[in-house]
Protein backbone atom coordinates (compact mmCIF):
# COMPACT_ATOMS: atom_id res chain seq x y z
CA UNK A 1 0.00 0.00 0.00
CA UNK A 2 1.07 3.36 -0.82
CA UNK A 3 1.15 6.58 1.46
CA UNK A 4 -1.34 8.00 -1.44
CA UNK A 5 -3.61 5.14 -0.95
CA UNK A 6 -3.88 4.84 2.67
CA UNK A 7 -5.13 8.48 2.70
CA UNK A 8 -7.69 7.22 0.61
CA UNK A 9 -8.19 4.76 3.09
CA UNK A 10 -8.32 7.35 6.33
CA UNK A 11 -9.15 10.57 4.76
CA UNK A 12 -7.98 11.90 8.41
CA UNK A 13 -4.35 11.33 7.82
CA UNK A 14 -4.41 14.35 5.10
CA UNK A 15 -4.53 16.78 7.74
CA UNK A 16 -1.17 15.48 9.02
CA UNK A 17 0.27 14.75 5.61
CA UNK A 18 -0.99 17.56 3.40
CA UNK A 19 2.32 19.68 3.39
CA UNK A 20 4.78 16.83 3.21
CA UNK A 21 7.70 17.12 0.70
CA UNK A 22 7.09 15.14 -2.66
CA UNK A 23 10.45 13.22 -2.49
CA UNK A 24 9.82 12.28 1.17
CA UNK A 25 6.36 11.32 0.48
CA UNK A 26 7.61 9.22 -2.55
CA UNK A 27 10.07 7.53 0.31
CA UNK A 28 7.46 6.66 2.42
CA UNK A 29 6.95 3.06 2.82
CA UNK A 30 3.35 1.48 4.55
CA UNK A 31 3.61 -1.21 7.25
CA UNK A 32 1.39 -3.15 9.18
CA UNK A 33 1.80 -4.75 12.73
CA UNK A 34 -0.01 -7.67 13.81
CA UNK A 35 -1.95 -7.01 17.09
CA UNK A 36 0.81 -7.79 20.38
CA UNK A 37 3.99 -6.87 18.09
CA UNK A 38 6.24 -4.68 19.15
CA UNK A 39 5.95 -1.55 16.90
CA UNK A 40 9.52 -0.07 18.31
CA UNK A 41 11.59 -1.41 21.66
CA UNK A 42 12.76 0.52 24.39
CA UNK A 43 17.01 1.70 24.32
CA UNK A 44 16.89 0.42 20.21
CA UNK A 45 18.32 3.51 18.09
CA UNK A 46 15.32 5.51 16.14
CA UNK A 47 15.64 5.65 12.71
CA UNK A 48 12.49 6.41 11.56
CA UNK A 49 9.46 8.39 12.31
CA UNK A 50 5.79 7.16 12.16
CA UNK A 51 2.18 7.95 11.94
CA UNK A 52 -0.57 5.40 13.13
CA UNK A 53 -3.21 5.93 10.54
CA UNK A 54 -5.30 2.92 11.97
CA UNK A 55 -5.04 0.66 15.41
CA UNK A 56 -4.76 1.04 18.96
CA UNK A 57 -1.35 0.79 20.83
CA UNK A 58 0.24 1.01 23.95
CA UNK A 59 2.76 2.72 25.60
CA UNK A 60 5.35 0.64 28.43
CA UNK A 61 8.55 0.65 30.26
CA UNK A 62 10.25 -2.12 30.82
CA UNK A 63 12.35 -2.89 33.74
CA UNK A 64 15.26 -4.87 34.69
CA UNK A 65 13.80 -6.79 37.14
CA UNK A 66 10.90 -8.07 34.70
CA UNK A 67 8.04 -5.78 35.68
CA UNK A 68 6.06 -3.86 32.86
CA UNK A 69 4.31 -0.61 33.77
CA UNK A 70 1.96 1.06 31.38
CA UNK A 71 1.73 4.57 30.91
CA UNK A 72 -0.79 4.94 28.28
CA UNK A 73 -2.62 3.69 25.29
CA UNK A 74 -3.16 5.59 22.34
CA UNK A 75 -5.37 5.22 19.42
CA UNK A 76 -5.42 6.47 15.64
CA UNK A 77 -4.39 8.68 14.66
CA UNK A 78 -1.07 8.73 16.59
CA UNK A 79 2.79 8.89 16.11
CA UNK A 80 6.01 6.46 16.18
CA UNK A 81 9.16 8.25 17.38
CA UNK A 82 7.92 12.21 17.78
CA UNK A 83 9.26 12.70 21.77
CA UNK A 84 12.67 11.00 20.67
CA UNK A 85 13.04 13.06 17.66
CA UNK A 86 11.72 16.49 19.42
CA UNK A 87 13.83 16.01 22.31
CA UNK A 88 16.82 15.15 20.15
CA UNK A 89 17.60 11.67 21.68
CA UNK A 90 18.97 8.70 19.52
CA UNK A 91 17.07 6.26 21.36
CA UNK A 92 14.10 5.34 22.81
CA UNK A 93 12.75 5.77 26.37
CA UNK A 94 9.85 3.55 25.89
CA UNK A 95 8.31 0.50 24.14
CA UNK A 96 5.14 0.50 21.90
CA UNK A 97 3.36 -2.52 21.66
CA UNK A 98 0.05 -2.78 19.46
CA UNK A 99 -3.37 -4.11 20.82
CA UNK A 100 -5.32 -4.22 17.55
CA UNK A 101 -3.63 -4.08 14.47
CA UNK A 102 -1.48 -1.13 13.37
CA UNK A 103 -1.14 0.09 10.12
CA UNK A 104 1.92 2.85 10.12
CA UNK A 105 2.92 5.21 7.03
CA UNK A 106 7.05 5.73 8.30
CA UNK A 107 9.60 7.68 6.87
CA UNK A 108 13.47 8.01 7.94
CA UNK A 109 14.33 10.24 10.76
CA UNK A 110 16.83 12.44 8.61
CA UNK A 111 13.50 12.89 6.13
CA UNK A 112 11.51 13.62 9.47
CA UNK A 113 13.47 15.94 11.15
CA UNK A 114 13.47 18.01 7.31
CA UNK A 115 10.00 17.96 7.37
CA UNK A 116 9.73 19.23 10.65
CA UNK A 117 11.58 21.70 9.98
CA UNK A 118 10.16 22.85 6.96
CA UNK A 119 6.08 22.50 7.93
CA UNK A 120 4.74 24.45 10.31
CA UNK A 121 1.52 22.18 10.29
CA UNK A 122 3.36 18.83 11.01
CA UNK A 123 5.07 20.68 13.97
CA UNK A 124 2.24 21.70 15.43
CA UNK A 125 0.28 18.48 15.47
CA UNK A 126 3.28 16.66 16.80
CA UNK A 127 4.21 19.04 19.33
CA UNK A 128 0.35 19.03 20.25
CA UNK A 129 0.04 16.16 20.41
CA UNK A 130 3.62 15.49 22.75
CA UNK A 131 2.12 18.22 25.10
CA UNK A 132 -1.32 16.18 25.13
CA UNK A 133 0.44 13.29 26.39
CA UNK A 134 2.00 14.86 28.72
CA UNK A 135 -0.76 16.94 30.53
CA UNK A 136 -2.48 13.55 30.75
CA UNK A 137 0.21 11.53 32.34
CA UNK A 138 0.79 14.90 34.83
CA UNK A 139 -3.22 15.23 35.62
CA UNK A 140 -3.46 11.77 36.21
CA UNK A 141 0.15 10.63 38.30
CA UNK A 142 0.12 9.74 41.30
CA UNK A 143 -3.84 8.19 41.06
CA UNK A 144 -2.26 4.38 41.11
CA UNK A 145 -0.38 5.06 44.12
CA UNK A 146 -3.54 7.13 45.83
CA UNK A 147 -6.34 5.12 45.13
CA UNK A 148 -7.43 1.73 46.39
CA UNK A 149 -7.28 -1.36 43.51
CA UNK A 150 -11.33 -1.16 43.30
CA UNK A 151 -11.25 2.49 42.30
CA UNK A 152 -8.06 2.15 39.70
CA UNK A 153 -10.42 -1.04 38.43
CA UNK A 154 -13.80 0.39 38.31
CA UNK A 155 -12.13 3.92 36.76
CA UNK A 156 -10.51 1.40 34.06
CA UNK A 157 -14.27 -0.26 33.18
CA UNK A 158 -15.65 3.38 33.36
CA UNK A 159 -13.30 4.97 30.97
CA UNK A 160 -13.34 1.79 28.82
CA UNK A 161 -17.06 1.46 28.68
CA UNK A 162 -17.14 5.54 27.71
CA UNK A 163 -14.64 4.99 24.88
CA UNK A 164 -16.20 1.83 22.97
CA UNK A 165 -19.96 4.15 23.60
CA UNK A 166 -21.72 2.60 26.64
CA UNK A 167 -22.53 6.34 27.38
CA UNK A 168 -23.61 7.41 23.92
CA UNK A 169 -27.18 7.47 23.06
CA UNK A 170 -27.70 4.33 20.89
CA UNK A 171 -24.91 2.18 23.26
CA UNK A 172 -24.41 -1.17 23.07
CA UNK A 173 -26.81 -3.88 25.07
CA UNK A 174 -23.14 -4.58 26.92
CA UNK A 175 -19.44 -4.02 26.52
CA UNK A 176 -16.43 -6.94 27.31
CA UNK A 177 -13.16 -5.57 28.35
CA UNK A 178 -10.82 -7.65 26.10
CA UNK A 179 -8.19 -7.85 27.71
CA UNK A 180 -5.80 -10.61 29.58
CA UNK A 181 -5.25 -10.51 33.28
CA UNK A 182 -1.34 -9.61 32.46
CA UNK A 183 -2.79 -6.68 30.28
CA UNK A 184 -5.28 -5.37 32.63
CA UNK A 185 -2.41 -5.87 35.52
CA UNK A 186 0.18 -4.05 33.61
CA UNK A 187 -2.54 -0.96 32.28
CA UNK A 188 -4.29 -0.84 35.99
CA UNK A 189 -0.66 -1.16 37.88
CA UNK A 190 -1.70 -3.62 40.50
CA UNK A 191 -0.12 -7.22 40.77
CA UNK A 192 -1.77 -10.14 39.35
CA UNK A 193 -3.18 -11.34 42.89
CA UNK A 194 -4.44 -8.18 43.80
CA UNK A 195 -6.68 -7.83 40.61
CA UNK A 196 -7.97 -11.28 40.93
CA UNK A 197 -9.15 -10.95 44.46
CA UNK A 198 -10.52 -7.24 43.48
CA UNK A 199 -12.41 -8.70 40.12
CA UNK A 200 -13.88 -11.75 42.52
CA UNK A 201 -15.36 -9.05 45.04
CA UNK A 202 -16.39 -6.23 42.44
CA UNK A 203 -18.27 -8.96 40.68
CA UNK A 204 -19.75 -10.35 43.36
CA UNK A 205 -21.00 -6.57 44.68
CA UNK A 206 -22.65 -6.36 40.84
CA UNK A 207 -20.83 -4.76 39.37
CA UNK A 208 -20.08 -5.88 36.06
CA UNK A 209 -20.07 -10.12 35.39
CA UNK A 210 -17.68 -12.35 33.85
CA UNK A 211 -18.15 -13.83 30.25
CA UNK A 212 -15.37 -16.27 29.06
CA UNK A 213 -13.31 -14.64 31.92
CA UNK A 214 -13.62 -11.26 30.51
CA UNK A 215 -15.34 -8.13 32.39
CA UNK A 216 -18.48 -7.62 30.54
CA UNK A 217 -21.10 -5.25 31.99
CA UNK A 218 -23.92 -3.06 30.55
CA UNK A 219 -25.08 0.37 31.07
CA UNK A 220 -26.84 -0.08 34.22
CA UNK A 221 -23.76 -1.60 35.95
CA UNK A 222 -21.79 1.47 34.23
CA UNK A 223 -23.88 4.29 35.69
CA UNK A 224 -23.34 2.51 39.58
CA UNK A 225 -19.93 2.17 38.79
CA UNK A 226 -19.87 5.68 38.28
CA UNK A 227 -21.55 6.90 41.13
CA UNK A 228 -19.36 4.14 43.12
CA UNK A 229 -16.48 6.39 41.84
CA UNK A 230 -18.11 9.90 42.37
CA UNK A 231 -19.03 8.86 46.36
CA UNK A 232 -15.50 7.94 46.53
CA UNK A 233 -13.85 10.94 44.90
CA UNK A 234 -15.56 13.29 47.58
CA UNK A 235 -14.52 10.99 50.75
């Protein structure tokens, strides 16, 4: 697939690719990822800079000892490589991994860093978006550390029940949280043990069931989850 086509494909990615030099658009190659590949590894050397025109992924830092911590997830569209290349680093500081499948439009970091520097518009979205990320992770650090595992679980459900439309006003009958117990560990940020035990006793309070092992729970269950999390909020 060419760059030309995917924007055919997602007529979104023309607002981030409108200005974008003719030779380095001609040099721009289109990959996909399978969902749960790595799209680039912590410490490797960036050579290349990317825009997620479809697919959800995941940002994590890896640590010596074996634990993963997530610090966010990130949907379409989205970039591969900005902070590095803004802040000037060679290498990475984190690793992406995708959830559903990816499909990136890349370029090399030498034909990135032109085009930075040349397009005002291309700046601004990636710097945007860098600063969004970051006024996220600040409004939000220190909740995992603050708040009880049945909060940081029920505030997971909430906010993934709002983004797949629980909220909206034709929303599904019910929504399944599709993720593994070593996702939802690593994304939530408490151990394996302490999310079982927490699942076992939100569930049996009602509020959301089990199907196939997966959190599933419908709009009713979302509305008492929220005012579960609004009680607790003014404690």
């Amino acid at each position: 697939m060419t760059l030309t086509e995917l924007e055919r494909k997602v007529p979104k990615l023309l607002e981030y690719t409108r200005y974008m030099p003719e030779d380095i658009r001609n040099r721009c190659t289109v990959r996909t990822h399978a969902a749960g590949s790595i799209i680039h590894q912590k410490n490797m050397e960036l050579g290349y800079f990317g825009i997620v025109a479809q697919g959800e992924n995941r940002v994590i830092n890896e640590f010596e000892n074996g634990n993963v911590y997530m610090i966010e997830s990130n949907k379409a569209i989205d970039f591969i490589g900005e902070v590095t290349i803004l802040a000037g680093m060679p290498r990475t500081s984190v690793t992406i991994e995708a959830v559903t499948e990816n499909v990136v439009a890349y370029i090399s970091r030498k034909d990135a860093e032109r085009w930075l520097s040349e397009d005002i518009n291309i700046l601004r979205l990636t710097s945007r978006h860098t600063a969004f990320k970051l006024y996220r992770s600040s409004y939000n650090n220190g909740a995992k550390l603050f708040y009880p595992p049945g909060y940081l679980l029920l505030d997971y459900m909430v906010k993934y029940g709002r983004q797949y439309g629980i909220d909206s006003p034709a929303p599904p009958k019910q929504v399944t949280i599709s993720r593994t117990r070593q996702l939802l560990q690593e994304e939530i940020g408490i151990n394996v043990k302490t999310l079982n035990r927490t699942i076992r006793q939100l569930k049996e309070e009602g509020f959301f069931t089990l199907c196939k092992g997966k959190i599933t729970f419908n709009r009713e269950q979302y509305e008492m989850a929220q005012s579960w999390l609004e009680t607790a909020r003014d404690k």
